[in-house]
PDB file of N, CA and C in Angstrom:
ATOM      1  N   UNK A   1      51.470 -88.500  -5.286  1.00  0.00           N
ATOM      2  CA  UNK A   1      50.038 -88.398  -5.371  1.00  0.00           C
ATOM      3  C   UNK A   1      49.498 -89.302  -6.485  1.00  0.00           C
ATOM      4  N   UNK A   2      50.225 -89.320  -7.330  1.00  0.00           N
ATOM      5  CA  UNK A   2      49.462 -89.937  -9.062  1.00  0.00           C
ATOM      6  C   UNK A   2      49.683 -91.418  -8.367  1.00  0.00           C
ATOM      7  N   UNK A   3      50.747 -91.743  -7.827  1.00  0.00           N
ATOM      8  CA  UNK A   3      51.043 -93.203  -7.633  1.00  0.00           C
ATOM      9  C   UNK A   3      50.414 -94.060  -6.845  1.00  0.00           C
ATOM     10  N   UNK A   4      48.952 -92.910  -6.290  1.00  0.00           N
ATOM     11  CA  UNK A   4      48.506 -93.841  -5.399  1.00  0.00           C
ATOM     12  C   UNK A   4      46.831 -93.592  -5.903  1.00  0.00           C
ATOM     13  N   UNK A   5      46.770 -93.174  -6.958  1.00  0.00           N
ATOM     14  CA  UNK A   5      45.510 -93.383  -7.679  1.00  0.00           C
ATOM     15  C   UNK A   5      44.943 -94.930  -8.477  1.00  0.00           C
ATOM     16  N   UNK A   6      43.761 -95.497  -8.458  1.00  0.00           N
ATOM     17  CA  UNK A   6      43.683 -96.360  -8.852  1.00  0.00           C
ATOM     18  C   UNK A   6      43.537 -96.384 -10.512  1.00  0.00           C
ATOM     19  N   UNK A   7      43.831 -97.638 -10.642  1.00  0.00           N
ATOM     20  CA  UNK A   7      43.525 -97.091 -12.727  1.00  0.00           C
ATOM     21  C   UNK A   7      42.708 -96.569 -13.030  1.00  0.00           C
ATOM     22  N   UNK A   8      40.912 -96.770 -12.477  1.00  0.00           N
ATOM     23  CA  UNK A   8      39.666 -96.285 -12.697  1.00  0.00           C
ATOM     24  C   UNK A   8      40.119 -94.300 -12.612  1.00  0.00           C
ATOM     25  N   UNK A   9      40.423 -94.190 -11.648  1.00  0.00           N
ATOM     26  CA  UNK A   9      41.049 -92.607 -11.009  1.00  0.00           C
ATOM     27  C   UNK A   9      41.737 -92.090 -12.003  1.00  0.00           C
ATOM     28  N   UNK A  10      42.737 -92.779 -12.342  1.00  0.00           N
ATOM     29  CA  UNK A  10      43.883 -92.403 -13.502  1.00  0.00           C
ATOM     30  C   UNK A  10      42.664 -92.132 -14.460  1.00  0.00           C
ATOM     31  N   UNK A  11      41.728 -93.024 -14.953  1.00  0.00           N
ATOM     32  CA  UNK A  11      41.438 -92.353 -16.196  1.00  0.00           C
ATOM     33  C   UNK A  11      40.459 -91.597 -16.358  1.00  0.00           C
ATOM     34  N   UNK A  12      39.678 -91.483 -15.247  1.00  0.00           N
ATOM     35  CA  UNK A  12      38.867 -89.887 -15.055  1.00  0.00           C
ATOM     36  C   UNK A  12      39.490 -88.981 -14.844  1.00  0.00           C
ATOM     37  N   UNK A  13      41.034 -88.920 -14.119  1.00  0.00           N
ATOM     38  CA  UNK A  13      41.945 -87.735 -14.041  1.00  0.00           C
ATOM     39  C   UNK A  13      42.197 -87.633 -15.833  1.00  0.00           C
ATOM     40  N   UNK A  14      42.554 -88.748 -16.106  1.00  0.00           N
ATOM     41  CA  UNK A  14      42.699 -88.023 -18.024  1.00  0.00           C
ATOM     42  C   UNK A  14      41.458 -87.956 -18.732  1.00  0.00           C
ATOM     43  N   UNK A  15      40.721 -88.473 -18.590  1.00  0.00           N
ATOM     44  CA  UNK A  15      39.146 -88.173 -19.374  1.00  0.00           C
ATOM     45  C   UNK A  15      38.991 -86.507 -18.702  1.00  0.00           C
ATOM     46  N   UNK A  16      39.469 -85.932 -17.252  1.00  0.00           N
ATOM     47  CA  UNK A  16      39.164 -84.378 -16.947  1.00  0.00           C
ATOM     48  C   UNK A  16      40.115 -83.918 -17.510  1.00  0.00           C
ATOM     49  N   UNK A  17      41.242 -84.231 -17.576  1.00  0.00           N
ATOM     50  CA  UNK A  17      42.280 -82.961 -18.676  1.00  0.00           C
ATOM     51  C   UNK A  17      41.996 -82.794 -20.124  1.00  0.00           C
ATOM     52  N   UNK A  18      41.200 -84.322 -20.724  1.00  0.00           N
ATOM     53  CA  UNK A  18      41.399 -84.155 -21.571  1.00  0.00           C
ATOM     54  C   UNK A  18      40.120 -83.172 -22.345  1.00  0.00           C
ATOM     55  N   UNK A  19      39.092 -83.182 -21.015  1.00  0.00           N
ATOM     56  CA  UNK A  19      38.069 -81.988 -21.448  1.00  0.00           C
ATOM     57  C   UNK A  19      38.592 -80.898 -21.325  1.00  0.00           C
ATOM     58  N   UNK A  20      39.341 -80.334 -20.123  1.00  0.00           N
ATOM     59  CA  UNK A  20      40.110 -79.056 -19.350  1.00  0.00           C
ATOM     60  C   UNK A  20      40.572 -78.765 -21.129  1.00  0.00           C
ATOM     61  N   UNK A  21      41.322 -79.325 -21.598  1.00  0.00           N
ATOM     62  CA  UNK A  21      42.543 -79.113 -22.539  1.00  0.00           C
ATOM     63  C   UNK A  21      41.084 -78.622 -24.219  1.00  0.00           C
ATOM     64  N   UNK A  22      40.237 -79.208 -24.359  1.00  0.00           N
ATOM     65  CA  UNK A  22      39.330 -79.157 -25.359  1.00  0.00           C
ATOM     66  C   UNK A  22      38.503 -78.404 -25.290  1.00  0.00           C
ATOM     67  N   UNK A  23      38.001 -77.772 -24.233  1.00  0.00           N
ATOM     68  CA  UNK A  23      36.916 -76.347 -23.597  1.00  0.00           C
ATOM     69  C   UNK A  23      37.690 -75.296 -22.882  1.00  0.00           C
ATOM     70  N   UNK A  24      37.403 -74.050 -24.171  1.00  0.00           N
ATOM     71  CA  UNK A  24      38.250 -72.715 -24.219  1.00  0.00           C
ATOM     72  C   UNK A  24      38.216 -72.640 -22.551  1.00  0.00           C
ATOM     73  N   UNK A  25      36.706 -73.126 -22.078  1.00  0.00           N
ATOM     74  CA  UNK A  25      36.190 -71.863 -20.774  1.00  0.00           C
ATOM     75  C   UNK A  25      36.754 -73.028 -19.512  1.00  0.00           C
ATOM     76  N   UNK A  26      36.774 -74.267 -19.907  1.00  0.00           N
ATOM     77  CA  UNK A  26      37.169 -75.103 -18.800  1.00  0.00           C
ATOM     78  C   UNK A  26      39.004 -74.719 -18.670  1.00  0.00           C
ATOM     79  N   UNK A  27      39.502 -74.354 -19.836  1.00  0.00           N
ATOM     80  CA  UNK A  27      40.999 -74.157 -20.062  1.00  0.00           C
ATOM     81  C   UNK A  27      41.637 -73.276 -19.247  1.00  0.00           C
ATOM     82  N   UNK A  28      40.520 -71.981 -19.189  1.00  0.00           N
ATOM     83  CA  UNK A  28      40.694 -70.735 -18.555  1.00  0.00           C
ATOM     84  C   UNK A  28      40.761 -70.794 -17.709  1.00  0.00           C
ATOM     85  N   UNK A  29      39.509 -71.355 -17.220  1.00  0.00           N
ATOM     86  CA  UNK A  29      39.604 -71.700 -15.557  1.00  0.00           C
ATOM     87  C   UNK A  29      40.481 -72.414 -14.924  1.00  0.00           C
ATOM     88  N   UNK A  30      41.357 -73.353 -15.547  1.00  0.00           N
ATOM     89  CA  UNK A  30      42.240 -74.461 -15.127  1.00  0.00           C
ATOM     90  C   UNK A  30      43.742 -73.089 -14.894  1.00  0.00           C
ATOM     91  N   UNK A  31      44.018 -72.433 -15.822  1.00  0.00           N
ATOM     92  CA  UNK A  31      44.716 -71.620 -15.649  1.00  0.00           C
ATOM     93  C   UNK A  31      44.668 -70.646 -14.942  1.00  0.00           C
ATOM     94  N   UNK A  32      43.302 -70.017 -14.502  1.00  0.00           N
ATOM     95  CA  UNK A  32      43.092 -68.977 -13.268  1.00  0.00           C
ATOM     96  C   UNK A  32      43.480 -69.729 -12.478  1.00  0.00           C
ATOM     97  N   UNK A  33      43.417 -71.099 -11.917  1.00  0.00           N
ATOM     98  CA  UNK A  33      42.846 -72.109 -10.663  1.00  0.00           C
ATOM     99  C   UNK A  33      44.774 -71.968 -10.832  1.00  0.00           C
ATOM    100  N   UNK A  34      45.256 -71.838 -11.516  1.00  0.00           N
ATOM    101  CA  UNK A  34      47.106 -72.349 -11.438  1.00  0.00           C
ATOM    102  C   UNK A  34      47.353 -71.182 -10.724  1.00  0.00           C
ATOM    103  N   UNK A  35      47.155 -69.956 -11.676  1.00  0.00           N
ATOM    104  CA  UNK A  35      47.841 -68.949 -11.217  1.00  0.00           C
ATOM    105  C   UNK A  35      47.062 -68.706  -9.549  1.00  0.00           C
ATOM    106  N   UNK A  36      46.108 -68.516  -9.292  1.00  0.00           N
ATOM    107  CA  UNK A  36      45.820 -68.743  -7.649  1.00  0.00           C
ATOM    108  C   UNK A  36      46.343 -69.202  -7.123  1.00  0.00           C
ATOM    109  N   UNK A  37      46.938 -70.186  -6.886  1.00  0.00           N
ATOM    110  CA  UNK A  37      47.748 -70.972  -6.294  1.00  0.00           C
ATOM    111  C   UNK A  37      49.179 -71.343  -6.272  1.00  0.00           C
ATOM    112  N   UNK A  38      49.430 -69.936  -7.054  1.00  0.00           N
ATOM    113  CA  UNK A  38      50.627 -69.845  -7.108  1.00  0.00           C
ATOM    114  C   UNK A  38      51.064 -69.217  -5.135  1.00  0.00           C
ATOM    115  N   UNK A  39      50.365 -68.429  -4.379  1.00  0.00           N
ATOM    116  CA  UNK A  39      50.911 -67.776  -3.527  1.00  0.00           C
ATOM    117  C   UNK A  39      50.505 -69.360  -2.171  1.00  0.00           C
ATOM    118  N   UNK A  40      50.057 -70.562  -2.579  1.00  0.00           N
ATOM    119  CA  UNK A  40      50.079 -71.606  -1.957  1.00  0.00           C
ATOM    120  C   UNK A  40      51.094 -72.076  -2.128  1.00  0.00           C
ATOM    121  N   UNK A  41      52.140 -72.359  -3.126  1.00  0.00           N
ATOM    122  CA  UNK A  41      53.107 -73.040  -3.322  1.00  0.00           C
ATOM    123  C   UNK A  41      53.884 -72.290  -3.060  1.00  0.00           C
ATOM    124  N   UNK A  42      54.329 -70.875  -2.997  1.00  0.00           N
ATOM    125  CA  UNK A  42      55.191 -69.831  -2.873  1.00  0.00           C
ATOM    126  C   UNK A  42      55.487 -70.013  -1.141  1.00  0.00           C
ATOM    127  N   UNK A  43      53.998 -70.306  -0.011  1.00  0.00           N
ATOM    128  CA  UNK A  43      54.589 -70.386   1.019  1.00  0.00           C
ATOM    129  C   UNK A  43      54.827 -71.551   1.437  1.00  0.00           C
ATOM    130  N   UNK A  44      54.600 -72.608   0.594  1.00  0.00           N
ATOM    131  CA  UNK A  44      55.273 -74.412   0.771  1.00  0.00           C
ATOM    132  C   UNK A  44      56.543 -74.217   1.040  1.00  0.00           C
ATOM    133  N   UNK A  45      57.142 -73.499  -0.495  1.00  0.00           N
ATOM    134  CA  UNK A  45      58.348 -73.192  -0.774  1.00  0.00           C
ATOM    135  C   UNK A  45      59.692 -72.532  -0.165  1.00  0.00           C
ATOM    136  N   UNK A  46      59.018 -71.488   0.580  1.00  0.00           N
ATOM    137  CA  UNK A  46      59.599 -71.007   1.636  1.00  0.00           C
ATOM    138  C   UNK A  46      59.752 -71.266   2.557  1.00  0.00           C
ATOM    139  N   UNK A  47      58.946 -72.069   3.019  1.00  0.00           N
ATOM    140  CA  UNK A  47      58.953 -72.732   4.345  1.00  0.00           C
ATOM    141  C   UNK A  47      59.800 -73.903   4.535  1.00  0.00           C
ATOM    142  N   UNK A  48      60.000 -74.456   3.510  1.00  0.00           N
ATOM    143  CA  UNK A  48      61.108 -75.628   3.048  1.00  0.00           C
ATOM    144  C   UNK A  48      62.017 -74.737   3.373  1.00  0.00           C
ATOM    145  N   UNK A  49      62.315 -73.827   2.744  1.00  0.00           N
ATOM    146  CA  UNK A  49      63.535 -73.398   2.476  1.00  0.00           C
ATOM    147  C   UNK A  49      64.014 -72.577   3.413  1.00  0.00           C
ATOM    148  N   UNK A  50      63.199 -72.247   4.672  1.00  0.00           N
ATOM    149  CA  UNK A  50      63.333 -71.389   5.368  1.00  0.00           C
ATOM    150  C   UNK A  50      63.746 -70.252   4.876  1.00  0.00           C
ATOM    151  N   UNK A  51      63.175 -69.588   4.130  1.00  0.00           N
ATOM    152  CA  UNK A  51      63.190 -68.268   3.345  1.00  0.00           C
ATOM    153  C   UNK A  51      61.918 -67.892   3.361  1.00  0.00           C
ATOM    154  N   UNK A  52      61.695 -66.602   3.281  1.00  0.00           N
ATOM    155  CA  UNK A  52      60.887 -65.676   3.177  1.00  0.00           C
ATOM    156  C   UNK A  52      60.065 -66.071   1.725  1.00  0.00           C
ATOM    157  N   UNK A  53      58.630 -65.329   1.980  1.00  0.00           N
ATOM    158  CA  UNK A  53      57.877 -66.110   0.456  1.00  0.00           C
ATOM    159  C   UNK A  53      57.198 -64.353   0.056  1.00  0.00           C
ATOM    160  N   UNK A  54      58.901 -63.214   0.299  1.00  0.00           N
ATOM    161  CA  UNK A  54      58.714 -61.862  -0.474  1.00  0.00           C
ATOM    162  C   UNK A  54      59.900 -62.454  -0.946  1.00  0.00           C
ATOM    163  N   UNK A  55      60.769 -63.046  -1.258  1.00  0.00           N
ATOM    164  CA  UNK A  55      61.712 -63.155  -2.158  1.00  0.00           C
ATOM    165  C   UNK A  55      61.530 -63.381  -3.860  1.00  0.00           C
ATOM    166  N   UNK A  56      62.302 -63.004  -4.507  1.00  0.00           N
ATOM    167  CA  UNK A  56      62.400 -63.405  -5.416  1.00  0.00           C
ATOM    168  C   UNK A  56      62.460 -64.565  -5.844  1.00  0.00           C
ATOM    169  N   UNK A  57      63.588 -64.877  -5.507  1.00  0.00           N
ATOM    170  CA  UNK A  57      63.653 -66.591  -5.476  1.00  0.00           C
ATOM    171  C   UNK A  57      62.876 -67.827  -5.517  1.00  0.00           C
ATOM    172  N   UNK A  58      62.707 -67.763  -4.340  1.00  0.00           N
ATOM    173  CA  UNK A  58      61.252 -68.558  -3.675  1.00  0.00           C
ATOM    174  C   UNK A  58      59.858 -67.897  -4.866  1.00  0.00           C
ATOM    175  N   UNK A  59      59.639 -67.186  -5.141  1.00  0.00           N
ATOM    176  CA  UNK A  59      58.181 -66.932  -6.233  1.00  0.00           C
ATOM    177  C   UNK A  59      58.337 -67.472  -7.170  1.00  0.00           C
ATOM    178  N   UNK A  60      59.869 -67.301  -7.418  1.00  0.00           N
ATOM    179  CA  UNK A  60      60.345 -67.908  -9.095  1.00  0.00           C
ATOM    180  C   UNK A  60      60.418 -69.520  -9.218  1.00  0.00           C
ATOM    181  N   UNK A  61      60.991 -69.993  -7.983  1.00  0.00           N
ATOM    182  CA  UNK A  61      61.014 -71.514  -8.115  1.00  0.00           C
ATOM    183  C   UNK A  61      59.374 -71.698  -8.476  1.00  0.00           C
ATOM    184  N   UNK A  62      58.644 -71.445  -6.928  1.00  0.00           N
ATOM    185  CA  UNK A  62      56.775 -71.802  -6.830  1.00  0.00           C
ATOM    186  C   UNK A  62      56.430 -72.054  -8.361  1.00  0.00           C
ATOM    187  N   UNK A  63      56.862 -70.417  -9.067  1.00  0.00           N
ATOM    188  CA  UNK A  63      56.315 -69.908 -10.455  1.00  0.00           C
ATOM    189  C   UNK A  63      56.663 -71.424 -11.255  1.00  0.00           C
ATOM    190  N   UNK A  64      58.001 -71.418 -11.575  1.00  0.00           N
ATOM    191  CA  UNK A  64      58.626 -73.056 -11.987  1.00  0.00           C
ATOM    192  C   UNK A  64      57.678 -73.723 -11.929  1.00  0.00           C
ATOM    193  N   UNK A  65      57.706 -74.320 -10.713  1.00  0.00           N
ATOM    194  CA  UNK A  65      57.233 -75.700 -10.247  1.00  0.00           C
ATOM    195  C   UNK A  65      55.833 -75.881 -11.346  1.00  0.00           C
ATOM    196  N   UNK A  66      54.893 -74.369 -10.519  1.00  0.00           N
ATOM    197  CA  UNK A  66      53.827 -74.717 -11.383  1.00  0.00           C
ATOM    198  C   UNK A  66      53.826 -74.792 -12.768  1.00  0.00           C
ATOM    199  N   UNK A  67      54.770 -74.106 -13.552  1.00  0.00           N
ATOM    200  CA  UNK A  67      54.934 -74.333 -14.819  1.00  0.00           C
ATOM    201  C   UNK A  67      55.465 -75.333 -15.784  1.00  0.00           C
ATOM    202  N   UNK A  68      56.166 -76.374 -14.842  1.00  0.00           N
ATOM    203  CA  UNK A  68      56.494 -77.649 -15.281  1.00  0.00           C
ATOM    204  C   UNK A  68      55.311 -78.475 -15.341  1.00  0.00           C
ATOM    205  N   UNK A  69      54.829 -77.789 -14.146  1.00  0.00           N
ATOM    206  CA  UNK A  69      52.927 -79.018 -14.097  1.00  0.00           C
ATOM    207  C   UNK A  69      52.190 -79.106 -14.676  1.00  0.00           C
ATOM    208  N   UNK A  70      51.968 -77.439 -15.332  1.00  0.00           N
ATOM    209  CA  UNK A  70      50.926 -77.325 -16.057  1.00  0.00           C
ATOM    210  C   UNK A  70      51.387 -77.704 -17.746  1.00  0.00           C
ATOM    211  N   UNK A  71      52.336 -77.099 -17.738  1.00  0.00           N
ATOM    212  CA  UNK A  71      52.653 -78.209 -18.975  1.00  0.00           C
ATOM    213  C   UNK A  71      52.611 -79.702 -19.332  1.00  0.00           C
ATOM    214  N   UNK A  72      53.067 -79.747 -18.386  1.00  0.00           N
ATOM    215  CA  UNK A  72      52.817 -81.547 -18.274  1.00  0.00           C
ATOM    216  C   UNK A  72      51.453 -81.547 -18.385  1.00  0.00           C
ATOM    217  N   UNK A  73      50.733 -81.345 -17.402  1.00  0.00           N
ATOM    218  CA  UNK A  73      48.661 -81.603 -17.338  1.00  0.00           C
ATOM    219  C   UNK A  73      48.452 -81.148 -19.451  1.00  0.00           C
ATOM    220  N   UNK A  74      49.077 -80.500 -19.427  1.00  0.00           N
ATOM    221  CA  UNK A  74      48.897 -79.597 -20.966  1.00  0.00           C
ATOM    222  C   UNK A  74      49.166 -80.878 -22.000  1.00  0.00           C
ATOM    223  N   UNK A  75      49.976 -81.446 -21.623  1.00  0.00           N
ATOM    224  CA  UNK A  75      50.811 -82.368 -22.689  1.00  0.00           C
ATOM    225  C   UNK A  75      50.126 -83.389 -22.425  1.00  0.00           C
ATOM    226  N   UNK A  76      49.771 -83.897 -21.165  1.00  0.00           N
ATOM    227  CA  UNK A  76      49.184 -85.599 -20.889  1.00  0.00           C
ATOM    228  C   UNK A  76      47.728 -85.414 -21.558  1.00  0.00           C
ATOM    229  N   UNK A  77      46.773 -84.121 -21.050  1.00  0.00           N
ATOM    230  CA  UNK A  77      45.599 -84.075 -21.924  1.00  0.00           C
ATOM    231  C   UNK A  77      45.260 -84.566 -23.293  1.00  0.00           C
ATOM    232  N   UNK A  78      46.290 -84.471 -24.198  1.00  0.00           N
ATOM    233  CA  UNK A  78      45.933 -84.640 -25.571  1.00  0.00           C
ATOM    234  C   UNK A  78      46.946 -86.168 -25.710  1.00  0.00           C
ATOM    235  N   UNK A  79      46.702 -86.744 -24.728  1.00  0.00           N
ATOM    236  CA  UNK A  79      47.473 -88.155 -24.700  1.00  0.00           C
ATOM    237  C   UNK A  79      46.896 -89.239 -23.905  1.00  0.00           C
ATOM    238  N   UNK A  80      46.290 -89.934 -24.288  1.00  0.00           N
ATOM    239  CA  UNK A  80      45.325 -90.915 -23.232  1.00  0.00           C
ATOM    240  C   UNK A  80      45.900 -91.743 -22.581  1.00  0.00           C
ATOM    241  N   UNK A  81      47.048 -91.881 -23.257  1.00  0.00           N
ATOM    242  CA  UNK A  81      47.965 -92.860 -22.779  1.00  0.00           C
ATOM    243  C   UNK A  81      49.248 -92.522 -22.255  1.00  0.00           C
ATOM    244  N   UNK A  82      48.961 -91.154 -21.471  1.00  0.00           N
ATOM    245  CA  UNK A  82      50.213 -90.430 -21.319  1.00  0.00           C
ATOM    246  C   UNK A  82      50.461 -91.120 -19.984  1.00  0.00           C
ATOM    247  N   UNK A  83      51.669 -91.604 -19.329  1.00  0.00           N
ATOM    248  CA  UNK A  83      51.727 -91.824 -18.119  1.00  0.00           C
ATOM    249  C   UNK A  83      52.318 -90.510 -17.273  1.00  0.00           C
ATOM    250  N   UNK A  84      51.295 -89.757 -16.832  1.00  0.00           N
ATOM    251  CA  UNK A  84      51.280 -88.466 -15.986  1.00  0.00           C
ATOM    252  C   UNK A  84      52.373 -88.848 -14.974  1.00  0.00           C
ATOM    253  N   UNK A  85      52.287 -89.277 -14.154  1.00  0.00           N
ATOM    254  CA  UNK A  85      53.214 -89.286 -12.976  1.00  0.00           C
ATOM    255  C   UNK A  85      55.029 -89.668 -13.602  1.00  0.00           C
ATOM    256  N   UNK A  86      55.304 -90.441 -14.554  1.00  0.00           N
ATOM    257  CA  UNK A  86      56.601 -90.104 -15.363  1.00  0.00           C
ATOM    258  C   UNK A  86      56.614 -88.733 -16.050  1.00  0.00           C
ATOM    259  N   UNK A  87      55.862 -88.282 -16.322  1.00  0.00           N
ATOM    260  CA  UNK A  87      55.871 -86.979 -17.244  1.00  0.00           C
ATOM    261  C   UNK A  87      56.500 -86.115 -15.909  1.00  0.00           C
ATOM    262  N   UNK A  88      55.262 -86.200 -14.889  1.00  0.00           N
ATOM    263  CA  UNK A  88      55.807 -84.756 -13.904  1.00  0.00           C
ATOM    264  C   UNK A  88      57.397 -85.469 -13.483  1.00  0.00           C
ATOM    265  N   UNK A  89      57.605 -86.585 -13.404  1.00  0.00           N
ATOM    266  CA  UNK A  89      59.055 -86.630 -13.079  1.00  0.00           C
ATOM    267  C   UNK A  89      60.055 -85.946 -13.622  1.00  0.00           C
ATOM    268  N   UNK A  90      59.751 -86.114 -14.994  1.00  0.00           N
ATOM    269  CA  UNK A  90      60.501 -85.865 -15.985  1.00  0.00           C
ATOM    270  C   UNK A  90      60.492 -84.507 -16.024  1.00  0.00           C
ATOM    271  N   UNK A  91      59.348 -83.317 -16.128  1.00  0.00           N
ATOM    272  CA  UNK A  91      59.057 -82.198 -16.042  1.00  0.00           C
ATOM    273  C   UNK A  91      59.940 -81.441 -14.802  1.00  0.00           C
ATOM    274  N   UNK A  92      60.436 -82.154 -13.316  1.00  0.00           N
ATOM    275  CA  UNK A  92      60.799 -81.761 -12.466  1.00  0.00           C
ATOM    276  C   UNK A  92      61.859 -82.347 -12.620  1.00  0.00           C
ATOM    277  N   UNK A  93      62.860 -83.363 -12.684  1.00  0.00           N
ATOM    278  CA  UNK A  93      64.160 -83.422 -13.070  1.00  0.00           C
ATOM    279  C   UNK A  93      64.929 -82.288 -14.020  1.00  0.00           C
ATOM    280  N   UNK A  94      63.932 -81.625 -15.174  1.00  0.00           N
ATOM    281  CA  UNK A  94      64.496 -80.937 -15.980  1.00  0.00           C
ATOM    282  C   UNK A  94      64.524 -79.673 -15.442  1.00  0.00           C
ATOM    283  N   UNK A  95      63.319 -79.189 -14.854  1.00  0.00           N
ATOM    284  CA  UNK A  95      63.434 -78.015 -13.857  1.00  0.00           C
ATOM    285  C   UNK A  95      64.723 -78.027 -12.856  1.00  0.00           C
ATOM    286  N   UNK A  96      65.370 -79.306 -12.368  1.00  0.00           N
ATOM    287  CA  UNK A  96      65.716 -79.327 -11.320  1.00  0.00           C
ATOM    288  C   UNK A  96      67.491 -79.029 -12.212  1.00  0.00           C
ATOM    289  N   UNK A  97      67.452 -79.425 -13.097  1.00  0.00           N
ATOM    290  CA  UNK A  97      68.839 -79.382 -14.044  1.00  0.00           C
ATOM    291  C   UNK A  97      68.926 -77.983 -14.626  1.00  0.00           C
ATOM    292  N   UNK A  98      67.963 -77.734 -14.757  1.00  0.00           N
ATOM    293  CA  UNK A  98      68.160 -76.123 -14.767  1.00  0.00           C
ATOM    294  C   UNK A  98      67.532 -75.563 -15.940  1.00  0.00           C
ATOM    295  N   UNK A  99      66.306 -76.377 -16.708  1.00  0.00           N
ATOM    296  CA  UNK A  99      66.081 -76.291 -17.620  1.00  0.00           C
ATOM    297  C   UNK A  99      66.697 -76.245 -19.258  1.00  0.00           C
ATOM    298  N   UNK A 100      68.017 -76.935 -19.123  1.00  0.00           N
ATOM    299  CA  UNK A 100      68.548 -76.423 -20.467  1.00  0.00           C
ATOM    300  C   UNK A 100      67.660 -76.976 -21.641  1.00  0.00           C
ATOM    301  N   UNK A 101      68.114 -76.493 -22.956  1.00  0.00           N
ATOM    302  CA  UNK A 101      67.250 -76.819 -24.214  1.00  0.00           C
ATOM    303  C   UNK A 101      67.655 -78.452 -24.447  1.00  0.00           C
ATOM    304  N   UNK A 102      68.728 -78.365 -23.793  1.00  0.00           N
ATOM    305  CA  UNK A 102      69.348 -79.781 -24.418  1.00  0.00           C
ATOM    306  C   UNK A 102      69.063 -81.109 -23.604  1.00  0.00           C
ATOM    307  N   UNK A 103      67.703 -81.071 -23.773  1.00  0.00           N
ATOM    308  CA  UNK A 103      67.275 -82.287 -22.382  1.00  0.00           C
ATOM    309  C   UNK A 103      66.723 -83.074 -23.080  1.00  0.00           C
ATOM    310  N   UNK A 104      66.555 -84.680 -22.852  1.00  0.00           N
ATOM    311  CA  UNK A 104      67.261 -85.393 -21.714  1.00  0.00           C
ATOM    312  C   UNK A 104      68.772 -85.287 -22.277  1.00  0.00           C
ATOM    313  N   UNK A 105      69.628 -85.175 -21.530  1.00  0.00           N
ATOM    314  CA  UNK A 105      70.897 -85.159 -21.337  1.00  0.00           C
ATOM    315  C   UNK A 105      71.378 -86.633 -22.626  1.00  0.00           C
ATOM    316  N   UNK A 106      72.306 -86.857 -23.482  1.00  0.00           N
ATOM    317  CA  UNK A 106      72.522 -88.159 -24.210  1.00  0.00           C
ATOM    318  C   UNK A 106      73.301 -88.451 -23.366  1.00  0.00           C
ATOM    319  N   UNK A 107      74.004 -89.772 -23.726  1.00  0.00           N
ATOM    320  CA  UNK A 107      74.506 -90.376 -23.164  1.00  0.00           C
ATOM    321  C   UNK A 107      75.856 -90.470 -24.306  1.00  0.00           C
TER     322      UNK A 107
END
């Protein structure tokens, strides 16, 4: 999705986080608007997976997913120069490794 925004796009998407991230009431709402949509990604998720979206599982990944994002949106906000679409990579590789503390992996 980010990769097919134009630069102008890119930086009204960060000029809006970076208000979202600076207004208590825009913040709130960005976080109601996550957690709503958590039971949208829950039946993405399942449906990939051909699993049920009453599982555990499947809520917990959805739950994940969105929580790698919103951190990321969290982190690129107070960064003008954040390149969002490496961040969520990065945010979802580490999810995908299993979250350890010890990330990025050295070499």
């Amino acid at each position: 999705m980010f990769s097919q925004l134009t630069p102008e796009q890119h930086t009204i998407f960060q000029q809006r986080l970076a208000l979202m991230a600076s207004n208590p009431t825009l913040r709130a709402a960005f976080l109601n608007q996550s957690a709503s949509q958590l039971d949208e990604v829950v039946a993405v998720v399942a449906e990939r997976a051909g699993r049920s979206s009453d599982e555990v599982a499947v809520r917990n990944m959805a739950g994940a997913l969105l929580g790698v994002l919103m951190a990321t949106f969290l982190t690129a906000a107070n960064d003008s120069d954040a390149d969002v679409p490496g961040l969520a990579d990065q945010a979802l590789a580490h999810l995908e490794a299993g979250l350890p503390l010890n990330w990025p992996p050295r070499d």
